[in-house]
PDB file of N, CA and C in Angstrom:
ATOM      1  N   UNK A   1      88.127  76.469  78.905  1.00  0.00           N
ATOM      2  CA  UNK A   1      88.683  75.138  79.021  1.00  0.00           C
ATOM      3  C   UNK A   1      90.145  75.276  79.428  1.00  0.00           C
ATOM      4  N   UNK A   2      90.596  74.474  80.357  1.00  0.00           N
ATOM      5  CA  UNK A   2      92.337  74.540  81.011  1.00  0.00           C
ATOM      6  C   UNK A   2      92.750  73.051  80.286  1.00  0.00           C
ATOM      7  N   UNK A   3      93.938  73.293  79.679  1.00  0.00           N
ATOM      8  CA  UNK A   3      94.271  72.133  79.265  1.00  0.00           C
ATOM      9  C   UNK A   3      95.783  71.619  80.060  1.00  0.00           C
ATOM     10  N   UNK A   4      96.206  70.567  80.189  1.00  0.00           N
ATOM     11  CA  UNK A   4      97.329  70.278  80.322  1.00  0.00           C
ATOM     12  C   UNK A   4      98.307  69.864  79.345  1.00  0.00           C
ATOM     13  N   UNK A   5      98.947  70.500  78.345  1.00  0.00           N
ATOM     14  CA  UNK A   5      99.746  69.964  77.274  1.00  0.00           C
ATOM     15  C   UNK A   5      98.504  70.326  76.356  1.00  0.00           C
ATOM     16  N   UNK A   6      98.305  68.738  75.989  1.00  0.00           N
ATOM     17  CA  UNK A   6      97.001  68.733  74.563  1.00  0.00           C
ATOM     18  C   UNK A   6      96.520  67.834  75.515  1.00  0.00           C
ATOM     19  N   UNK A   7      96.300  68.061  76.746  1.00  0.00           N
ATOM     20  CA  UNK A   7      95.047  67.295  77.516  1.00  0.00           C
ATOM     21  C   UNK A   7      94.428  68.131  77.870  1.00  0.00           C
ATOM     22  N   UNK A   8      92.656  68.292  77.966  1.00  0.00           N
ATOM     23  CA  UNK A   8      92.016  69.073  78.450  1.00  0.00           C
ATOM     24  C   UNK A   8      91.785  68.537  79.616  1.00  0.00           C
ATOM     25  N   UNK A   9      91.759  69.216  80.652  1.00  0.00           N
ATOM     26  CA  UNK A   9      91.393  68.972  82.288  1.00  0.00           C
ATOM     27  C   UNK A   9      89.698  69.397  82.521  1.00  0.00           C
ATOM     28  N   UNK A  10      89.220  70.305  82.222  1.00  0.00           N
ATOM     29  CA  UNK A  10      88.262  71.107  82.886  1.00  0.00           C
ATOM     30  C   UNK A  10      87.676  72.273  81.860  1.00  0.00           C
ATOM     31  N   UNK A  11      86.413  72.149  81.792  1.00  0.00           N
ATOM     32  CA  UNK A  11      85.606  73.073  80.528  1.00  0.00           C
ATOM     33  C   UNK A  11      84.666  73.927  81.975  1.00  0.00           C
ATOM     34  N   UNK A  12      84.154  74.767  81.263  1.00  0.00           N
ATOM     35  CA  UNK A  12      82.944  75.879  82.323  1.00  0.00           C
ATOM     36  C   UNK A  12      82.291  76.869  81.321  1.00  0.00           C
ATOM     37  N   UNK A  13      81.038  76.989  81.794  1.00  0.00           N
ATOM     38  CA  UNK A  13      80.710  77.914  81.192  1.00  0.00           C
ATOM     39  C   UNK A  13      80.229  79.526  81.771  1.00  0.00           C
ATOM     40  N   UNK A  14      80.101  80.210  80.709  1.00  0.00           N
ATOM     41  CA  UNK A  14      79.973  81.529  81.430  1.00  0.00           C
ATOM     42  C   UNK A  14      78.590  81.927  80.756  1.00  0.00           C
ATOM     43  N   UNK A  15      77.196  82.182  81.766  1.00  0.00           N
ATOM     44  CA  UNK A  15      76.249  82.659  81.122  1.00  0.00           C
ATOM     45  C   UNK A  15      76.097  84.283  81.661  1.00  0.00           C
ATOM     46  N   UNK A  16      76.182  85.321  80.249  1.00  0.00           N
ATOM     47  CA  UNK A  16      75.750  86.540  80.634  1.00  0.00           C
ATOM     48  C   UNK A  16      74.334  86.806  80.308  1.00  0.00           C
ATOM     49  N   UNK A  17      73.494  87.884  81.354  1.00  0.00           N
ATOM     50  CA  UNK A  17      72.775  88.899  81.182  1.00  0.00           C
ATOM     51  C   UNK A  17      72.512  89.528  80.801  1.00  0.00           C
ATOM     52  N   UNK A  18      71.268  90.665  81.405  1.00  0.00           N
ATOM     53  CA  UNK A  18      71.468  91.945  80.583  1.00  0.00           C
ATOM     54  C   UNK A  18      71.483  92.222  81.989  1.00  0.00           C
ATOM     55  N   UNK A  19      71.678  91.752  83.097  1.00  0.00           N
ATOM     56  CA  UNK A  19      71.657  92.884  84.114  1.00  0.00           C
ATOM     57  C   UNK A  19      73.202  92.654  84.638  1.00  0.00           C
ATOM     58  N   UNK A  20      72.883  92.791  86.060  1.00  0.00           N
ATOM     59  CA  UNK A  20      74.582  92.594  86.569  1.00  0.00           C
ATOM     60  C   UNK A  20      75.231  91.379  87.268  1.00  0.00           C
ATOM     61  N   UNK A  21      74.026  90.160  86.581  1.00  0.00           N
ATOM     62  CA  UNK A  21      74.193  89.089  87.501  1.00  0.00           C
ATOM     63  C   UNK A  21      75.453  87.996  86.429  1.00  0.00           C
ATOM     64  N   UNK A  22      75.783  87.356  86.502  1.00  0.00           N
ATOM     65  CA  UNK A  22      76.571  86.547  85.836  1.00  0.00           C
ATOM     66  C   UNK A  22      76.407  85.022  86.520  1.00  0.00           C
ATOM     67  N   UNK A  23      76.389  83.901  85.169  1.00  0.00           N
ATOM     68  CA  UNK A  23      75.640  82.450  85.755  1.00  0.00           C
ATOM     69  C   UNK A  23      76.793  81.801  85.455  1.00  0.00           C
ATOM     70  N   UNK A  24      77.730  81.042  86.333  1.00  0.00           N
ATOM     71  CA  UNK A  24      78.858  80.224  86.024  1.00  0.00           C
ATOM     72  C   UNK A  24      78.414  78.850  86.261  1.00  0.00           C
ATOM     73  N   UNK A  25      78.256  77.951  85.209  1.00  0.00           N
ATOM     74  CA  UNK A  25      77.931  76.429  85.599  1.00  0.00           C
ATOM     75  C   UNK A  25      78.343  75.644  84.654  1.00  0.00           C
ATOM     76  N   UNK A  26      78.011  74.290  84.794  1.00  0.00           N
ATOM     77  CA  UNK A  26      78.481  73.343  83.716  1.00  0.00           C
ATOM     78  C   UNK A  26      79.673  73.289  84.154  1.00  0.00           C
ATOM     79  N   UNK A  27      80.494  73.391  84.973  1.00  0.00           N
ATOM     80  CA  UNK A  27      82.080  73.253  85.223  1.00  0.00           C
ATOM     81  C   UNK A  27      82.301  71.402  85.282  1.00  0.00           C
ATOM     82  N   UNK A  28      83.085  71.033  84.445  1.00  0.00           N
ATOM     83  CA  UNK A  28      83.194  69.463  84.941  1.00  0.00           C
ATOM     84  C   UNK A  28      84.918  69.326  84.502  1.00  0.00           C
ATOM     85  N   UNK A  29      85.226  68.237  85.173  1.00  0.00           N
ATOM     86  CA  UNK A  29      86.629  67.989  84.662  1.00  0.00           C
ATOM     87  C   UNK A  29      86.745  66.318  84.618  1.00  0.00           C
ATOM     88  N   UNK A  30      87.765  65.858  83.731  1.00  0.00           N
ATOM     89  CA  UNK A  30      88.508  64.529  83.733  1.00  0.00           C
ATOM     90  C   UNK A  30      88.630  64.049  84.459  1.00  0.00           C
ATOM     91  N   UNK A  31      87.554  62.715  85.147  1.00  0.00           N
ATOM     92  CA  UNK A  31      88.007  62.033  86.260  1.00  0.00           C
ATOM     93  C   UNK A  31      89.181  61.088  86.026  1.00  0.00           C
ATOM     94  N   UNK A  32      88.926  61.169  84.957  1.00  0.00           N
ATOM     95  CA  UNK A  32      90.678  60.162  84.284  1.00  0.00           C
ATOM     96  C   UNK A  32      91.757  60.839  84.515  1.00  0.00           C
ATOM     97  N   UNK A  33      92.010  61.838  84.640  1.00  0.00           N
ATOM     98  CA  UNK A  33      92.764  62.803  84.703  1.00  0.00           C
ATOM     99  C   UNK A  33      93.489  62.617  86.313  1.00  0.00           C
ATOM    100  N   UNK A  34      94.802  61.913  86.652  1.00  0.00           N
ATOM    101  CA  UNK A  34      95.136  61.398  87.743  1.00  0.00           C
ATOM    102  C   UNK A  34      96.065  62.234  88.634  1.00  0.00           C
ATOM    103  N   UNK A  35      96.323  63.559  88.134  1.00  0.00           N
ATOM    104  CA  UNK A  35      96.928  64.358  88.991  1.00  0.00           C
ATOM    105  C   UNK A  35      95.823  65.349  89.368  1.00  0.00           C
ATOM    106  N   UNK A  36      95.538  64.682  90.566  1.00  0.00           N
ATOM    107  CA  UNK A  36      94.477  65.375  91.517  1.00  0.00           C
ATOM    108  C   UNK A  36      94.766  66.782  92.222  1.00  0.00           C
ATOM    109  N   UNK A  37      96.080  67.041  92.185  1.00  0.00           N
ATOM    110  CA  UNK A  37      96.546  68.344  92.376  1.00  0.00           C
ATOM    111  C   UNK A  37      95.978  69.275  91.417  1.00  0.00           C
ATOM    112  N   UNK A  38      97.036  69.101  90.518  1.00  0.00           N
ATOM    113  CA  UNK A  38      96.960  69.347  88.970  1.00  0.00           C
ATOM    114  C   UNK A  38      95.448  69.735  88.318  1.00  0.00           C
ATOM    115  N   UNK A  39      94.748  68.975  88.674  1.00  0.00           N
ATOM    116  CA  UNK A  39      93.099  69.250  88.246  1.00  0.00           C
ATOM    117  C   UNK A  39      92.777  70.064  89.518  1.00  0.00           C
ATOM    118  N   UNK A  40      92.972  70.200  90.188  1.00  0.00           N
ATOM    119  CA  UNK A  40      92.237  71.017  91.270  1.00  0.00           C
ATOM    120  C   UNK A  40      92.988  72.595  90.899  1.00  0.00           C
ATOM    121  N   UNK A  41      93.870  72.433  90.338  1.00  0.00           N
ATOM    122  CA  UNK A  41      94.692  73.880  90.277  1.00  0.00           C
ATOM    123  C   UNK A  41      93.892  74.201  88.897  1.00  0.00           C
ATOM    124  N   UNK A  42      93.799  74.011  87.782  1.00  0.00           N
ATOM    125  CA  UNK A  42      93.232  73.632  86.736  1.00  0.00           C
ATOM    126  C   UNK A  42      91.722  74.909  87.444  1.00  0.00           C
ATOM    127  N   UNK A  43      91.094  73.655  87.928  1.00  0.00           N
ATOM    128  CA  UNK A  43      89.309  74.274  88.130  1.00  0.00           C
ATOM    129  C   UNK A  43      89.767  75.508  88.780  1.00  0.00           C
ATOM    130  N   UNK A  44      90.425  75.560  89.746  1.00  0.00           N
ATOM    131  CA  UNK A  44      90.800  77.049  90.293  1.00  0.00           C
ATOM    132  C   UNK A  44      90.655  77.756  89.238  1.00  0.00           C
ATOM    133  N   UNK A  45      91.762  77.687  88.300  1.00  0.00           N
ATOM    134  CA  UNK A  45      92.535  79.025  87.558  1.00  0.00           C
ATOM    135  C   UNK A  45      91.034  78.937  86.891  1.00  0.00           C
ATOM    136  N   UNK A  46      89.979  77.957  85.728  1.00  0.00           N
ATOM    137  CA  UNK A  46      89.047  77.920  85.246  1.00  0.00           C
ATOM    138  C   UNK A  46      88.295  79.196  86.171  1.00  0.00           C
ATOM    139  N   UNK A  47      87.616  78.895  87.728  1.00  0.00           N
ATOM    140  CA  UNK A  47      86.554  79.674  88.111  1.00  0.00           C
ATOM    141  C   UNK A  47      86.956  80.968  88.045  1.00  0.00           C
ATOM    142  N   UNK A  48      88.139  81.226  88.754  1.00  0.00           N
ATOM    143  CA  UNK A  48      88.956  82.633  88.913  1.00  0.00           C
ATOM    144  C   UNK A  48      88.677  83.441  87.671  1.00  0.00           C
ATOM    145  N   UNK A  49      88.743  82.407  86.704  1.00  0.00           N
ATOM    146  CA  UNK A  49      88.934  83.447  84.884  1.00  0.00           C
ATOM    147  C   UNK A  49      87.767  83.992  84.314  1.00  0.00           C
ATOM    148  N   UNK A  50      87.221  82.671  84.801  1.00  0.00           N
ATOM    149  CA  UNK A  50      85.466  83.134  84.679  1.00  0.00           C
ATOM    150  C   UNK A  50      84.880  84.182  85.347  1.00  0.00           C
ATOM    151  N   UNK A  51      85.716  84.490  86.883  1.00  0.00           N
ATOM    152  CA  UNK A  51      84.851  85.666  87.646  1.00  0.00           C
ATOM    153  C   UNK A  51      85.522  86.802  87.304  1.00  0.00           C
ATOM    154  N   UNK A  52      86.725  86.572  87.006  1.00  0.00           N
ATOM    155  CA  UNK A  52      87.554  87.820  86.510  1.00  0.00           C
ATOM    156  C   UNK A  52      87.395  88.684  85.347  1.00  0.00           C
ATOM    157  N   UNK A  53      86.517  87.442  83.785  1.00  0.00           N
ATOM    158  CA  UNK A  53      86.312  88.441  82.774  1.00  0.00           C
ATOM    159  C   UNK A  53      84.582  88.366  83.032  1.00  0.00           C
ATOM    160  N   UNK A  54      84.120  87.862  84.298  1.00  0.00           N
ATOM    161  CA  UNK A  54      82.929  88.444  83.875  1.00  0.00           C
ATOM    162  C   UNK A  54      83.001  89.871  84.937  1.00  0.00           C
ATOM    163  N   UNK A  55      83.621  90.780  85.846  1.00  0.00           N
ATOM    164  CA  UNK A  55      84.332  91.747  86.540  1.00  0.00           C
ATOM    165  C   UNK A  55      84.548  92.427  85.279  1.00  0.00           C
ATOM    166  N   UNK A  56      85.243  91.905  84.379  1.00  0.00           N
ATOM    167  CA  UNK A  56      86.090  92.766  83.527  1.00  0.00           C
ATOM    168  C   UNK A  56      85.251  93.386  82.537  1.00  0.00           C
ATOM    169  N   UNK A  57      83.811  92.678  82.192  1.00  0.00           N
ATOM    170  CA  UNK A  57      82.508  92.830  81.978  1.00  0.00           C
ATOM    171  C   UNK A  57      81.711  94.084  82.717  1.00  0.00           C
ATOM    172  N   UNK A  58      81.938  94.370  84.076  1.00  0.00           N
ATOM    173  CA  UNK A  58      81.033  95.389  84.671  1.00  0.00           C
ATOM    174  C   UNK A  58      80.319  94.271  85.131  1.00  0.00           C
ATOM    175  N   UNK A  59      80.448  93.447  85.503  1.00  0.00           N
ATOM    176  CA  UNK A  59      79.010  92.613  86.238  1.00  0.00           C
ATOM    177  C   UNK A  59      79.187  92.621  87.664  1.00  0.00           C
ATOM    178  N   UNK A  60      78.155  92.561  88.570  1.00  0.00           N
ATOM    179  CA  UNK A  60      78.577  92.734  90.094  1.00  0.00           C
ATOM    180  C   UNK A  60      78.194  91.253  90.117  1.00  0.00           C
ATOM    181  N   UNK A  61      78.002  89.968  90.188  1.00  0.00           N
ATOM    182  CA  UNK A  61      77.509  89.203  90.837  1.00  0.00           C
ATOM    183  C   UNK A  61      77.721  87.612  89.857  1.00  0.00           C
ATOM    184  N   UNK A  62      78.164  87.083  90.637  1.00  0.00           N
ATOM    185  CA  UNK A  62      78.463  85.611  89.800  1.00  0.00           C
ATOM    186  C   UNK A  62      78.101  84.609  90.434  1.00  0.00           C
ATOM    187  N   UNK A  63      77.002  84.126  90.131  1.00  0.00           N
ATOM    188  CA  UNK A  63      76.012  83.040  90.686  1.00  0.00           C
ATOM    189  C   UNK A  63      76.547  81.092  90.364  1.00  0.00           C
ATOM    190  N   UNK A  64      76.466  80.644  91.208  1.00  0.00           N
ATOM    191  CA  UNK A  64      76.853  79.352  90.480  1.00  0.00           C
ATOM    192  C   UNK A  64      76.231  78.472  91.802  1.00  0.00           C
ATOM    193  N   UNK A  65      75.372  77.172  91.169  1.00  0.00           N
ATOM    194  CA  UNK A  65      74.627  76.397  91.563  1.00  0.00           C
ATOM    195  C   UNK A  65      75.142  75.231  91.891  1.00  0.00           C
ATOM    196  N   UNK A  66      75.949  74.505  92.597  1.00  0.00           N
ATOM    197  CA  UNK A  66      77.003  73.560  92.566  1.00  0.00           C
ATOM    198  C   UNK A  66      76.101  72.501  94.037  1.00  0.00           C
ATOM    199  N   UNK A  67      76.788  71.303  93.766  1.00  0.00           N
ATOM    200  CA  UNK A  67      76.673  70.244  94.858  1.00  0.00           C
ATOM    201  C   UNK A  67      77.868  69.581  95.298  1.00  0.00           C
ATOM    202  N   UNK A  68      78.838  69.532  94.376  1.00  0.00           N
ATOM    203  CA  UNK A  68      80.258  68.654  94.787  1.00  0.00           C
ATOM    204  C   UNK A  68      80.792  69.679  95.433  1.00  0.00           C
ATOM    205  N   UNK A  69      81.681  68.841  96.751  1.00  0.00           N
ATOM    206  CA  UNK A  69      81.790  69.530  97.616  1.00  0.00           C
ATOM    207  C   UNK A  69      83.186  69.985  97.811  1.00  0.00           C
ATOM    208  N   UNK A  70      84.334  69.405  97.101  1.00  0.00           N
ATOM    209  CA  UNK A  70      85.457  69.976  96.513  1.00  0.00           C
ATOM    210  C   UNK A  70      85.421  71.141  95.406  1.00  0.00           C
ATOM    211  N   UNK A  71      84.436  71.167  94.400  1.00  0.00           N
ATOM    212  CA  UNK A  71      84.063  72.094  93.985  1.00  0.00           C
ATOM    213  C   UNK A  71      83.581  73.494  94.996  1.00  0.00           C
ATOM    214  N   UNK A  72      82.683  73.388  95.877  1.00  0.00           N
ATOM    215  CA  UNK A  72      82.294  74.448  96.399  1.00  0.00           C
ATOM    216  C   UNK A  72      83.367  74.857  97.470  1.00  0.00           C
ATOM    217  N   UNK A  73      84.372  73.948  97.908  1.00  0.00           N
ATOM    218  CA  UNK A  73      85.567  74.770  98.439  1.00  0.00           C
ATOM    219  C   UNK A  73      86.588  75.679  97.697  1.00  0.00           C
ATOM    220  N   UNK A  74      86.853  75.114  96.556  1.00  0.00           N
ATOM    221  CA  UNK A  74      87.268  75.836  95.049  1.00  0.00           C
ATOM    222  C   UNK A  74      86.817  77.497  95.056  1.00  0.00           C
ATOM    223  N   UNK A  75      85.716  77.470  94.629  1.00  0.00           N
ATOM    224  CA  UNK A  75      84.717  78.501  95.145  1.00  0.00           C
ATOM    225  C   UNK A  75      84.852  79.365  96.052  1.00  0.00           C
ATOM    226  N   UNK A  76      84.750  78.959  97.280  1.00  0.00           N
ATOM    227  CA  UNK A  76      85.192  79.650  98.750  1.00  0.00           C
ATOM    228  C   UNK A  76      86.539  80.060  98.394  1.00  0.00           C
ATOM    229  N   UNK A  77      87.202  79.353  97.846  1.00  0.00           N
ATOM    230  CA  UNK A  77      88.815  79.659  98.080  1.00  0.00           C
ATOM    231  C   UNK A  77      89.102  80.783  97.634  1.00  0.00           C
ATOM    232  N   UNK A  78      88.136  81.095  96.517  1.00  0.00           N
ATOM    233  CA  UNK A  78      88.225  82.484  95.688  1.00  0.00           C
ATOM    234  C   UNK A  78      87.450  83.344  96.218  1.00  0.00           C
ATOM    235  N   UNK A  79      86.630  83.611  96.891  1.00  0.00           N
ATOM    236  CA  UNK A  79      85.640  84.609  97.602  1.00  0.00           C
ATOM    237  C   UNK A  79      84.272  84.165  97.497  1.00  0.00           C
ATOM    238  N   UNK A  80      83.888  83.353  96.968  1.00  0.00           N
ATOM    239  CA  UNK A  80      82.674  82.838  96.925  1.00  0.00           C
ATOM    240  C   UNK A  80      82.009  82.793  98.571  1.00  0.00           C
ATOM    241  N   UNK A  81      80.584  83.044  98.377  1.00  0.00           N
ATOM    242  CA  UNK A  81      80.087  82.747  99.810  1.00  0.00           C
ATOM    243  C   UNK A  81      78.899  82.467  99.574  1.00  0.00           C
ATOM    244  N   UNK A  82      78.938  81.096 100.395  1.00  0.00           N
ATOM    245  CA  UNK A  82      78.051  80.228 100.106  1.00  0.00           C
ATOM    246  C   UNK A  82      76.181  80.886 100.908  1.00  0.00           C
ATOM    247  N   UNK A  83      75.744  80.641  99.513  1.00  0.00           N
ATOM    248  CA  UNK A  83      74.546  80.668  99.775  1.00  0.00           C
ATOM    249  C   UNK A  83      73.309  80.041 100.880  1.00  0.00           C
ATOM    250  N   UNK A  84      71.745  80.397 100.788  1.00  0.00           N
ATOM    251  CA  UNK A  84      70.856  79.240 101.077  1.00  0.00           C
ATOM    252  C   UNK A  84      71.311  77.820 100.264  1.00  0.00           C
ATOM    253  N   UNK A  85      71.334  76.634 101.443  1.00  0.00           N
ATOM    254  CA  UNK A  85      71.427  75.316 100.695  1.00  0.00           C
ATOM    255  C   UNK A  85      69.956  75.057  99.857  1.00  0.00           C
ATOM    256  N   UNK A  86      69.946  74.485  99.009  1.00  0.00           N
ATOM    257  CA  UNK A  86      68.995  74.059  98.185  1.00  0.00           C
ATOM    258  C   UNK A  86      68.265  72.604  98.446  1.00  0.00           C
ATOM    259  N   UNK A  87      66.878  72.451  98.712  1.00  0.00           N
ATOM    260  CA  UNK A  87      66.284  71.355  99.004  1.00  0.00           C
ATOM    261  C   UNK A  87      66.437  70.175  98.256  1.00  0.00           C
ATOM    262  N   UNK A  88      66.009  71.068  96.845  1.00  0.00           N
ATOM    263  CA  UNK A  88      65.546  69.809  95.958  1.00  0.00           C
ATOM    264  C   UNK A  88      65.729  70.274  94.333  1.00  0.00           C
ATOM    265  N   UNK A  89      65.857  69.621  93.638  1.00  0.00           N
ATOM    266  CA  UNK A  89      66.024  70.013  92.129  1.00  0.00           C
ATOM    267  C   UNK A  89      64.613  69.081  91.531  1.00  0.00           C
ATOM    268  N   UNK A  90      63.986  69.972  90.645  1.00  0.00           N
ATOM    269  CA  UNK A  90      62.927  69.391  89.835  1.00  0.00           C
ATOM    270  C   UNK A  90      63.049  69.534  88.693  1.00  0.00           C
ATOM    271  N   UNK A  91      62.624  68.501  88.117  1.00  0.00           N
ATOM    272  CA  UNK A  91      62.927  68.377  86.497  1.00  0.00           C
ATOM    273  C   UNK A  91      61.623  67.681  85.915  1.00  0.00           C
ATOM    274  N   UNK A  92      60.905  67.658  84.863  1.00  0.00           N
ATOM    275  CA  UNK A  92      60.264  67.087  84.221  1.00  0.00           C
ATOM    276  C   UNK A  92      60.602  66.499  82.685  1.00  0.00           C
ATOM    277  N   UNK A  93      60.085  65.461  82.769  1.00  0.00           N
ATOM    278  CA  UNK A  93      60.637  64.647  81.452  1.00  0.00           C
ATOM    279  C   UNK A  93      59.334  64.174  80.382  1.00  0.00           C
ATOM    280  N   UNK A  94      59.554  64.349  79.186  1.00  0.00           N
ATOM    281  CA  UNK A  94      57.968  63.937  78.793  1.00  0.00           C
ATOM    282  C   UNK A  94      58.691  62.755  77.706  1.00  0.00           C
TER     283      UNK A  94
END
């Protein structure tokens, strides 16, 4: 979580393995949150930290499933490279 002061901007999570893959998702931030700079620097430093201690881990590979498209430049900005696009998401509900 990146906070600003005692404001939180942006939470993420980090799912480990047992192999060498690493799952980064759940990333969301404060749309209330009105320094749009500020939150974008925020999710940066968030993904960066996430790929850095999961590296710092021994993991080769950090997977993350995203659709917002400021998010997936975030991403790129750090070395990310974008995958196959994804068709469709399925879910079942009972």
């Amino acid at each position: 979580m990146v906070y600003d002061g005692d404001t939180p901007i942006c939470a993420g999570f980090m799912y480990l393995t047992n192999s060498k893959a690493v799952w980064c998702d759940w990333i969301i931030s404060d749309l209330k949150y009105k320094d749009r700079e500020n939150r974008r620097n925020a999710l940066n430093l968030l993904v960066k930290t996430i790929t850095d201690e999961a590296q710092s881990l021994g993991k080769k590979y950090v997977y993350a499933l995203i659709k917002n498209k400021p998010l997936i430049n975030i991403y790129k900005n750090i070395g990310f490279q974008e995958g196959a696009t994804y068709s469709s998401e399925m879910i079942k509900v009972f």
